[in-house]
PDB file of N, CA and C in Angstrom:
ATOM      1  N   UNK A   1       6.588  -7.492 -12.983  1.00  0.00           N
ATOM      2  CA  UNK A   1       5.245  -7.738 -12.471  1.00  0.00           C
ATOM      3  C   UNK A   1       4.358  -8.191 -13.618  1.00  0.00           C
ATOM      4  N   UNK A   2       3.697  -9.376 -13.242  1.00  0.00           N
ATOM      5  CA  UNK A   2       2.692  -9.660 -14.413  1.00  0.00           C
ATOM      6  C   UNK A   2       1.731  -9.036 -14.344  1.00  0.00           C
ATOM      7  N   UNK A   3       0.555  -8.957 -15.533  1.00  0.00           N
ATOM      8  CA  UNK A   3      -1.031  -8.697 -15.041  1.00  0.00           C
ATOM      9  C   UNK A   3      -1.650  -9.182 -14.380  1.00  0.00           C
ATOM     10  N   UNK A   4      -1.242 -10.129 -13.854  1.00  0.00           N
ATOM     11  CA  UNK A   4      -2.274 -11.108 -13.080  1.00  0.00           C
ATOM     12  C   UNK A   4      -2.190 -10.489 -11.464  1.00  0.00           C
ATOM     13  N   UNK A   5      -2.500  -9.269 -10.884  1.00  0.00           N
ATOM     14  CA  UNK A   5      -2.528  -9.223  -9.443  1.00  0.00           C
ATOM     15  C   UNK A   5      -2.972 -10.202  -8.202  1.00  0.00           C
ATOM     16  N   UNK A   6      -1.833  -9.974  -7.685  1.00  0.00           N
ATOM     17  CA  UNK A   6      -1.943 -10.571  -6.478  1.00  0.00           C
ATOM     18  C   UNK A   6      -0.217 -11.849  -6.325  1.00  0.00           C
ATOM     19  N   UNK A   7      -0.117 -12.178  -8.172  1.00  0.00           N
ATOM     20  CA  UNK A   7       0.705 -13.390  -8.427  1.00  0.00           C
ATOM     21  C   UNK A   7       1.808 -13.303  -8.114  1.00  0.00           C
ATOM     22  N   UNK A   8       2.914 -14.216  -7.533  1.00  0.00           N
ATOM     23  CA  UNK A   8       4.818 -13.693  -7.878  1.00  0.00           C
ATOM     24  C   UNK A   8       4.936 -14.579  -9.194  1.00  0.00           C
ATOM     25  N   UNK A   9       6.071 -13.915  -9.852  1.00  0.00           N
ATOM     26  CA  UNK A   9       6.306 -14.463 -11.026  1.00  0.00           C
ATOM     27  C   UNK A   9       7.703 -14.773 -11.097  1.00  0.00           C
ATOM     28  N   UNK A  10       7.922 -16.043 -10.808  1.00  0.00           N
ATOM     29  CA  UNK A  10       9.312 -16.669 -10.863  1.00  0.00           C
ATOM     30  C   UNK A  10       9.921 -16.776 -11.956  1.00  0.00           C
ATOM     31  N   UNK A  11      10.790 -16.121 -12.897  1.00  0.00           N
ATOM     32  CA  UNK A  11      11.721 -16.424 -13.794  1.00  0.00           C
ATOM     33  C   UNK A  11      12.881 -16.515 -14.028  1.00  0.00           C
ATOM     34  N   UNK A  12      13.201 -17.664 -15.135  1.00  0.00           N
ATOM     35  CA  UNK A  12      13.962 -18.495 -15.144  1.00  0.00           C
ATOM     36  C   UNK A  12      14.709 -18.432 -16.698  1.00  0.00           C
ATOM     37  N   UNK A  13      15.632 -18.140 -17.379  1.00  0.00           N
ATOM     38  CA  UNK A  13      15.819 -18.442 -18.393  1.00  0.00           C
ATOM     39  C   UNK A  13      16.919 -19.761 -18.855  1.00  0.00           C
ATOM     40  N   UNK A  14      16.560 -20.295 -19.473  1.00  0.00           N
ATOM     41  CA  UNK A  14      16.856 -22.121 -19.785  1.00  0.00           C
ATOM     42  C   UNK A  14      17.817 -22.244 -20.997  1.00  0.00           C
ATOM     43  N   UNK A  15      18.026 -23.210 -21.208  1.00  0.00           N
ATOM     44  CA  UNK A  15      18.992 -23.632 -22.475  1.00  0.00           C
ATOM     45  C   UNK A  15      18.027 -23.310 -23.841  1.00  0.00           C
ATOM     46  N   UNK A  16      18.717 -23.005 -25.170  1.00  0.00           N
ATOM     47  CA  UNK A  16      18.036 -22.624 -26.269  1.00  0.00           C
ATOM     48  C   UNK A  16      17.300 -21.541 -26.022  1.00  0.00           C
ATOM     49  N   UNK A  17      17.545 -20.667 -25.141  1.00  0.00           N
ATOM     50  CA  UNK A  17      16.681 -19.468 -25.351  1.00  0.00           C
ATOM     51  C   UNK A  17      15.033 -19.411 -24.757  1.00  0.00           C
ATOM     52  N   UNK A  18      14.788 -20.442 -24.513  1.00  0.00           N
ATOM     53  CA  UNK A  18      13.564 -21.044 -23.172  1.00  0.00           C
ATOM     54  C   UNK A  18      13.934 -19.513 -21.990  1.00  0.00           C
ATOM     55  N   UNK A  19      12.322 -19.182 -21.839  1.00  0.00           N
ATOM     56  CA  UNK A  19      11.946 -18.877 -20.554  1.00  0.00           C
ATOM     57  C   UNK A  19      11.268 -19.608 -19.858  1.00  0.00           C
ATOM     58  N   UNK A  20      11.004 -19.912 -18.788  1.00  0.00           N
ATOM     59  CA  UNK A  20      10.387 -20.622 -18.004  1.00  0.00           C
ATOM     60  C   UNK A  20      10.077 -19.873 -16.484  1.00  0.00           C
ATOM     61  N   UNK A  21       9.036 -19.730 -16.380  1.00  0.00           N
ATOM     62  CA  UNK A  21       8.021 -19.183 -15.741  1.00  0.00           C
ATOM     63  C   UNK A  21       6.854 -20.168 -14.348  1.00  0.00           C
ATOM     64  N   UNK A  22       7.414 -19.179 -13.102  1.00  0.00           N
ATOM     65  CA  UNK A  22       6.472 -20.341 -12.224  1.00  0.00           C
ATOM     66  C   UNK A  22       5.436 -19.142 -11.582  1.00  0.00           C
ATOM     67  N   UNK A  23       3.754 -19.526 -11.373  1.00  0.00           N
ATOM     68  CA  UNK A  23       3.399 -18.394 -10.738  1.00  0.00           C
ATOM     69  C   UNK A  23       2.891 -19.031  -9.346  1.00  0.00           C
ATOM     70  N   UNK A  24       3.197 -18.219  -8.695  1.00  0.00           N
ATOM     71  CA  UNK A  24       2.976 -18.310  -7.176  1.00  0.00           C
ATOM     72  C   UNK A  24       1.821 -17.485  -6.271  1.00  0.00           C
ATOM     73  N   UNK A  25       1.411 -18.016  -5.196  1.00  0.00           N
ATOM     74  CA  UNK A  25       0.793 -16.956  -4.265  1.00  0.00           C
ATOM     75  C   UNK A  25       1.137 -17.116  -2.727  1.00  0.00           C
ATOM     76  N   UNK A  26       1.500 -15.662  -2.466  1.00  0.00           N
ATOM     77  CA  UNK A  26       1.754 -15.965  -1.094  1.00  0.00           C
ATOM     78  C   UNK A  26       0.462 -16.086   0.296  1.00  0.00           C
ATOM     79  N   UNK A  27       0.334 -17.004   0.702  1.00  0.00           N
ATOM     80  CA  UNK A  27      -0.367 -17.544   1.627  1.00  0.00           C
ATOM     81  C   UNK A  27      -0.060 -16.786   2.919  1.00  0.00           C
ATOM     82  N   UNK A  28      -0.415 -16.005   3.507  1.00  0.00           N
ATOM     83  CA  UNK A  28      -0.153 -15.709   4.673  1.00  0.00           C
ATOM     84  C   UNK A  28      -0.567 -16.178   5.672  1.00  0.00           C
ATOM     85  N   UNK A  29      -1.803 -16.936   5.420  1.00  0.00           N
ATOM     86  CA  UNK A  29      -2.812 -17.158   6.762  1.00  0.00           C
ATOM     87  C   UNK A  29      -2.708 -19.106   6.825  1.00  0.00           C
ATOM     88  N   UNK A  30      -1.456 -18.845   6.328  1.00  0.00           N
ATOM     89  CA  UNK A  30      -1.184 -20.484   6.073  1.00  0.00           C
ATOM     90  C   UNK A  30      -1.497 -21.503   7.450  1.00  0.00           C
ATOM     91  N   UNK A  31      -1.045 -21.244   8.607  1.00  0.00           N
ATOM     92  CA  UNK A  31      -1.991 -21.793   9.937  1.00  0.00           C
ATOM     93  C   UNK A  31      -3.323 -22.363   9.549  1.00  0.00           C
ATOM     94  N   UNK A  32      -4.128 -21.456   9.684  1.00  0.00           N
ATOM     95  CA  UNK A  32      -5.645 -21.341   9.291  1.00  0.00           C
ATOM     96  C   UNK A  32      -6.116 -22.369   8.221  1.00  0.00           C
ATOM     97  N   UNK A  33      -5.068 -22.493   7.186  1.00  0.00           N
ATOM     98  CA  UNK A  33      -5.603 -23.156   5.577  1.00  0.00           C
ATOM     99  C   UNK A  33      -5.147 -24.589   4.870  1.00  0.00           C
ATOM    100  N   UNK A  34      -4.538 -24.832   6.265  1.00  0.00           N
ATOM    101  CA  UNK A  34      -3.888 -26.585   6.114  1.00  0.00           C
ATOM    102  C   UNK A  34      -1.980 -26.236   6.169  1.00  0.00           C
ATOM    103  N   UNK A  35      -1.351 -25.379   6.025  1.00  0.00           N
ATOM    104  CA  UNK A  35      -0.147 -25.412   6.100  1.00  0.00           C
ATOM    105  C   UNK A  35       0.716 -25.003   7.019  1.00  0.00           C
ATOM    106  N   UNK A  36       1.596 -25.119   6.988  1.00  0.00           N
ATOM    107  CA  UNK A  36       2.635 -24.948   8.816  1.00  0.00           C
ATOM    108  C   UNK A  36       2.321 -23.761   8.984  1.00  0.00           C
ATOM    109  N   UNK A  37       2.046 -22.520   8.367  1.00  0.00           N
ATOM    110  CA  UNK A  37       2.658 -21.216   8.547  1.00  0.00           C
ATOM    111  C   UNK A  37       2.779 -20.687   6.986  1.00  0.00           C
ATOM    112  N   UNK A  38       2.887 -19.568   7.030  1.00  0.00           N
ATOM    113  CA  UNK A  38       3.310 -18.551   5.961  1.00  0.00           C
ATOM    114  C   UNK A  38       4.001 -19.610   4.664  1.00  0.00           C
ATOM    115  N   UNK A  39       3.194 -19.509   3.484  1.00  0.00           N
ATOM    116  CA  UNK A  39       3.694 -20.058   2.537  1.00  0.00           C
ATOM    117  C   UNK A  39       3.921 -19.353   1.134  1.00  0.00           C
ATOM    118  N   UNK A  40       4.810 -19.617   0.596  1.00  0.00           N
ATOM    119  CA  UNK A  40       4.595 -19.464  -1.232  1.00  0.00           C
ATOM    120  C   UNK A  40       4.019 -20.646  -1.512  1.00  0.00           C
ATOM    121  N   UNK A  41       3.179 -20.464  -2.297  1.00  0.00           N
ATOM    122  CA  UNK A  41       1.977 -21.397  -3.293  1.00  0.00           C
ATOM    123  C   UNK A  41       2.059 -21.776  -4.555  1.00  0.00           C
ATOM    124  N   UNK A  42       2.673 -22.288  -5.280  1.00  0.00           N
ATOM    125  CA  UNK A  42       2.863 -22.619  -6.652  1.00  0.00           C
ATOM    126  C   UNK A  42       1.785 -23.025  -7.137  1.00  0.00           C
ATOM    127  N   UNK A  43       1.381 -22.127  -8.159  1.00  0.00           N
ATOM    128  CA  UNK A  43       0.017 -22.299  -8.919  1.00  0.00           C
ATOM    129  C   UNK A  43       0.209 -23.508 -10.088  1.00  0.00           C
ATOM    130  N   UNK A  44       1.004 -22.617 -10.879  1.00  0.00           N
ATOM    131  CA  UNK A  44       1.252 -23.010 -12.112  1.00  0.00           C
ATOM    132  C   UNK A  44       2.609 -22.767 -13.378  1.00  0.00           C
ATOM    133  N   UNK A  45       2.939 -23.795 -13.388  1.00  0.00           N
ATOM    134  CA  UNK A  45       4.287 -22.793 -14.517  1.00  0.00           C
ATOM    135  C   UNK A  45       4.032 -23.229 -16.334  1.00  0.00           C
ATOM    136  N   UNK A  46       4.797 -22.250 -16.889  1.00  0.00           N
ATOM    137  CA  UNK A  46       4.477 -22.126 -17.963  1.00  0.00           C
ATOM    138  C   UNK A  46       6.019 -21.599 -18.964  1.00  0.00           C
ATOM    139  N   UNK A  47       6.219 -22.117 -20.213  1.00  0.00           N
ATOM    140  CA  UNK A  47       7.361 -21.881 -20.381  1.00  0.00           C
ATOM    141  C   UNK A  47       7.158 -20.933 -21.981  1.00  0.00           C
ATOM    142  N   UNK A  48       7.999 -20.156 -22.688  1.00  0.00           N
ATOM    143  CA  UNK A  48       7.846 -19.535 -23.713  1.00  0.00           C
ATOM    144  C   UNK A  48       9.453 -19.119 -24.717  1.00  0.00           C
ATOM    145  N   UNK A  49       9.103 -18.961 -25.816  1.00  0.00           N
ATOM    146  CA  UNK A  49      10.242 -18.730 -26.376  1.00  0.00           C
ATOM    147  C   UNK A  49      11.136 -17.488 -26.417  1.00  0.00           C
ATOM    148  N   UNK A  50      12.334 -17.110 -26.678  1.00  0.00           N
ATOM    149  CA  UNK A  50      12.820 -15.817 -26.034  1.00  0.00           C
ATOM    150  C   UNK A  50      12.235 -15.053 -26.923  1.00  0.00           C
ATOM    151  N   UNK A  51      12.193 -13.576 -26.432  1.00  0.00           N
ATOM    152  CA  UNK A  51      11.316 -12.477 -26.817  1.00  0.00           C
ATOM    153  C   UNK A  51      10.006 -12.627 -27.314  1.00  0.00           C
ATOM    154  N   UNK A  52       9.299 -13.376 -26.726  1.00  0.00           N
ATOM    155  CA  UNK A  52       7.772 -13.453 -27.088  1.00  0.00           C
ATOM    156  C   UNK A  52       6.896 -13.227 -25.695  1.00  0.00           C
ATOM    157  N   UNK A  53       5.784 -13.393 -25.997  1.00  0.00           N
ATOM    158  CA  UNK A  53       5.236 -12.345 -24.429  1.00  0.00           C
ATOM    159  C   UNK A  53       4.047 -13.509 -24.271  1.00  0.00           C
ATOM    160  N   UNK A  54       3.175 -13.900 -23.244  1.00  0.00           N
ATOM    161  CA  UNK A  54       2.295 -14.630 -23.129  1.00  0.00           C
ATOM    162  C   UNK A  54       1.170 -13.947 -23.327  1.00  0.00           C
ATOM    163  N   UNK A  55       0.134 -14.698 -23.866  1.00  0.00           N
ATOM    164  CA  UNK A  55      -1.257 -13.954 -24.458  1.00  0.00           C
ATOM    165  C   UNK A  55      -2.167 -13.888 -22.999  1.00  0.00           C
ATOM    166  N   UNK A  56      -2.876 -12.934 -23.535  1.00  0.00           N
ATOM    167  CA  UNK A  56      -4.104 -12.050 -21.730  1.00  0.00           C
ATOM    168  C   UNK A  56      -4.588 -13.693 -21.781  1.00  0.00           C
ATOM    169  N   UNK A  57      -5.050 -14.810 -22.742  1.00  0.00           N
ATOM    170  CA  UNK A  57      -5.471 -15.909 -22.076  1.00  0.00           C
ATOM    171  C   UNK A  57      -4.465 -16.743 -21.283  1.00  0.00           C
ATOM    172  N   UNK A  58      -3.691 -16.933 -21.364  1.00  0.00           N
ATOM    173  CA  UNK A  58      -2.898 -17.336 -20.500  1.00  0.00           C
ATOM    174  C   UNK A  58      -2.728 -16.785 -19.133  1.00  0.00           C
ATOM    175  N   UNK A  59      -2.698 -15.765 -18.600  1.00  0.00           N
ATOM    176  CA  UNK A  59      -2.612 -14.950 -17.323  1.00  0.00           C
ATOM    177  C   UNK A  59      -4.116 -15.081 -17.073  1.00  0.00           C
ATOM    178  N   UNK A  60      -4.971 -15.609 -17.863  1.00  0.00           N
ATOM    179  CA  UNK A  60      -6.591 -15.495 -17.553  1.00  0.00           C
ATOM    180  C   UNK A  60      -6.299 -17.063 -16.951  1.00  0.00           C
ATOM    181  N   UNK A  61      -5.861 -17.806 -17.004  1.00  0.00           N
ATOM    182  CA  UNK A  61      -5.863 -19.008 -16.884  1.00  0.00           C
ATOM    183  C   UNK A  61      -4.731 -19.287 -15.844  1.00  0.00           C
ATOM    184  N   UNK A  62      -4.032 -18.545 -15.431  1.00  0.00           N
ATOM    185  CA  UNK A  62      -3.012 -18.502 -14.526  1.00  0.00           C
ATOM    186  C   UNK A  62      -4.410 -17.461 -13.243  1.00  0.00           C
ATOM    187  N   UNK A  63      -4.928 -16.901 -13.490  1.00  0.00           N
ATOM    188  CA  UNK A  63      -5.800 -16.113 -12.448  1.00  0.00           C
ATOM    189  C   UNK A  63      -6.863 -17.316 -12.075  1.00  0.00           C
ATOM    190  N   UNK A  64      -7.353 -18.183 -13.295  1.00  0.00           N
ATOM    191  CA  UNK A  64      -8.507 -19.336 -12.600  1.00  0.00           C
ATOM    192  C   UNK A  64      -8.008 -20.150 -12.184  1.00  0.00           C
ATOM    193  N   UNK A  65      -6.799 -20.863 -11.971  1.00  0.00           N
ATOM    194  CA  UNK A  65      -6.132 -21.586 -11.124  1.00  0.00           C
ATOM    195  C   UNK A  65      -6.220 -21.179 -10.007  1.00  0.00           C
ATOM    196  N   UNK A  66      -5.576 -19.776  -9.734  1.00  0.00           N
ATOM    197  CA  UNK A  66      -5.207 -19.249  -8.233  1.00  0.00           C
ATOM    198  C   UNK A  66      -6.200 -19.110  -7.537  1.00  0.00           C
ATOM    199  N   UNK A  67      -7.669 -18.708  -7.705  1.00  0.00           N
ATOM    200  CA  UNK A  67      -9.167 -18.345  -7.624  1.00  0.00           C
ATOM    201  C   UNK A  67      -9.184 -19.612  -7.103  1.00  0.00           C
ATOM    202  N   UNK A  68      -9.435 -21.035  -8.548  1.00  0.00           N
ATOM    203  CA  UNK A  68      -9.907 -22.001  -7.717  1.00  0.00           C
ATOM    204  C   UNK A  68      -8.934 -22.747  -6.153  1.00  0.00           C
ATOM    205  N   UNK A  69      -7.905 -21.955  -6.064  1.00  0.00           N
ATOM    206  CA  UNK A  69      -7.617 -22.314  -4.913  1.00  0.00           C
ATOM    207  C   UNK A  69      -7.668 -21.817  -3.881  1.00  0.00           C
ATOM    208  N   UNK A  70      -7.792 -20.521  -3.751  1.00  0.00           N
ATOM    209  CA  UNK A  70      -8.128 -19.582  -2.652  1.00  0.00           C
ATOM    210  C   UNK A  70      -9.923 -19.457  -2.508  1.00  0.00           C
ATOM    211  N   UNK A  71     -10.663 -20.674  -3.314  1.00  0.00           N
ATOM    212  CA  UNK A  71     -12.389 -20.775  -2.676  1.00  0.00           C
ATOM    213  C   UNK A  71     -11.890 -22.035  -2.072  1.00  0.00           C
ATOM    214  N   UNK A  72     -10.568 -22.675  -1.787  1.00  0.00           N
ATOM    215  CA  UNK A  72     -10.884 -24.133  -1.269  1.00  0.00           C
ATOM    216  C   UNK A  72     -10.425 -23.405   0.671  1.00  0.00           C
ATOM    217  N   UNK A  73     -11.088 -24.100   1.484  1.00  0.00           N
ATOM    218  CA  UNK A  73     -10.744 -23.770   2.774  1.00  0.00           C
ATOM    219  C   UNK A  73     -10.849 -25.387   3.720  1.00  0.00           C
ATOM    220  N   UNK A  74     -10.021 -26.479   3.812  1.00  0.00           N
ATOM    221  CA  UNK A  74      -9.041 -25.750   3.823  1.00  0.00           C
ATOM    222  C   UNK A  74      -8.067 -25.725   2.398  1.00  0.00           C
ATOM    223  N   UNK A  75      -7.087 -25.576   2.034  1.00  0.00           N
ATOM    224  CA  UNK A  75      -6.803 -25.235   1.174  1.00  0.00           C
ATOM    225  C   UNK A  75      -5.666 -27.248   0.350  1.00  0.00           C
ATOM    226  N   UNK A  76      -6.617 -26.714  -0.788  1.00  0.00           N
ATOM    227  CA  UNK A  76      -5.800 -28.243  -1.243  1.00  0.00           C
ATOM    228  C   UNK A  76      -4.040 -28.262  -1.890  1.00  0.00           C
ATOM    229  N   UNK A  77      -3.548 -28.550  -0.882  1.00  0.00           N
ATOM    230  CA  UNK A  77      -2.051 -28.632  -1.036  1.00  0.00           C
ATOM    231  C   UNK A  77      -1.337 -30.433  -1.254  1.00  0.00           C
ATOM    232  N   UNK A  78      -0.332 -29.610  -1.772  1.00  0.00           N
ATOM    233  CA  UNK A  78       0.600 -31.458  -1.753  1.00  0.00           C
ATOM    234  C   UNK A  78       2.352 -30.640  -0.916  1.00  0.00           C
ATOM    235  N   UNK A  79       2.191 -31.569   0.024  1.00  0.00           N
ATOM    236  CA  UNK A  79       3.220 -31.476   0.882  1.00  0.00           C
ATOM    237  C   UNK A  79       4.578 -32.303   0.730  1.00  0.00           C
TER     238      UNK A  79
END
């Protein structure tokens, strides 16, 4: 679980020791917000080197992404 509540945190570990990281939100009211139904939401991904940890600005910046998309109604997606 990251700090960032509310987020899923997809991980991935890659060639050379790469993590790679996708954050998501689940949409429930997806009907309502431009999408078929119930969605995962891909915010943003982000990748890092093995055993290193991402800094509170980064998850601060993974939280103003998700924000500015949950004030959009209906919600700005690419299909």
């Amino acid at each position: 679980m990251t700090p960032t509540a509310g987020f899923y945190e997809i991980r991935v570990d890659g060639p050379k020791r790469r993590h790679y990281r996708l954050f998501c939100l689940l949409e429930r009211d997806g009907h309502g917000n431009g999408l078929g139904g119930p969605s995962l939401v891909l915010i943003t991904g982000m990748e890092k080197a093995f055993r290193t940890t991402f800094a509170k600005a980064d998850y601060e910046a993974v939280r103003k992404l998700g924000n500015e998309y949950l004030a959009r109604n209906p919600r700005s997606v690419a299909k």
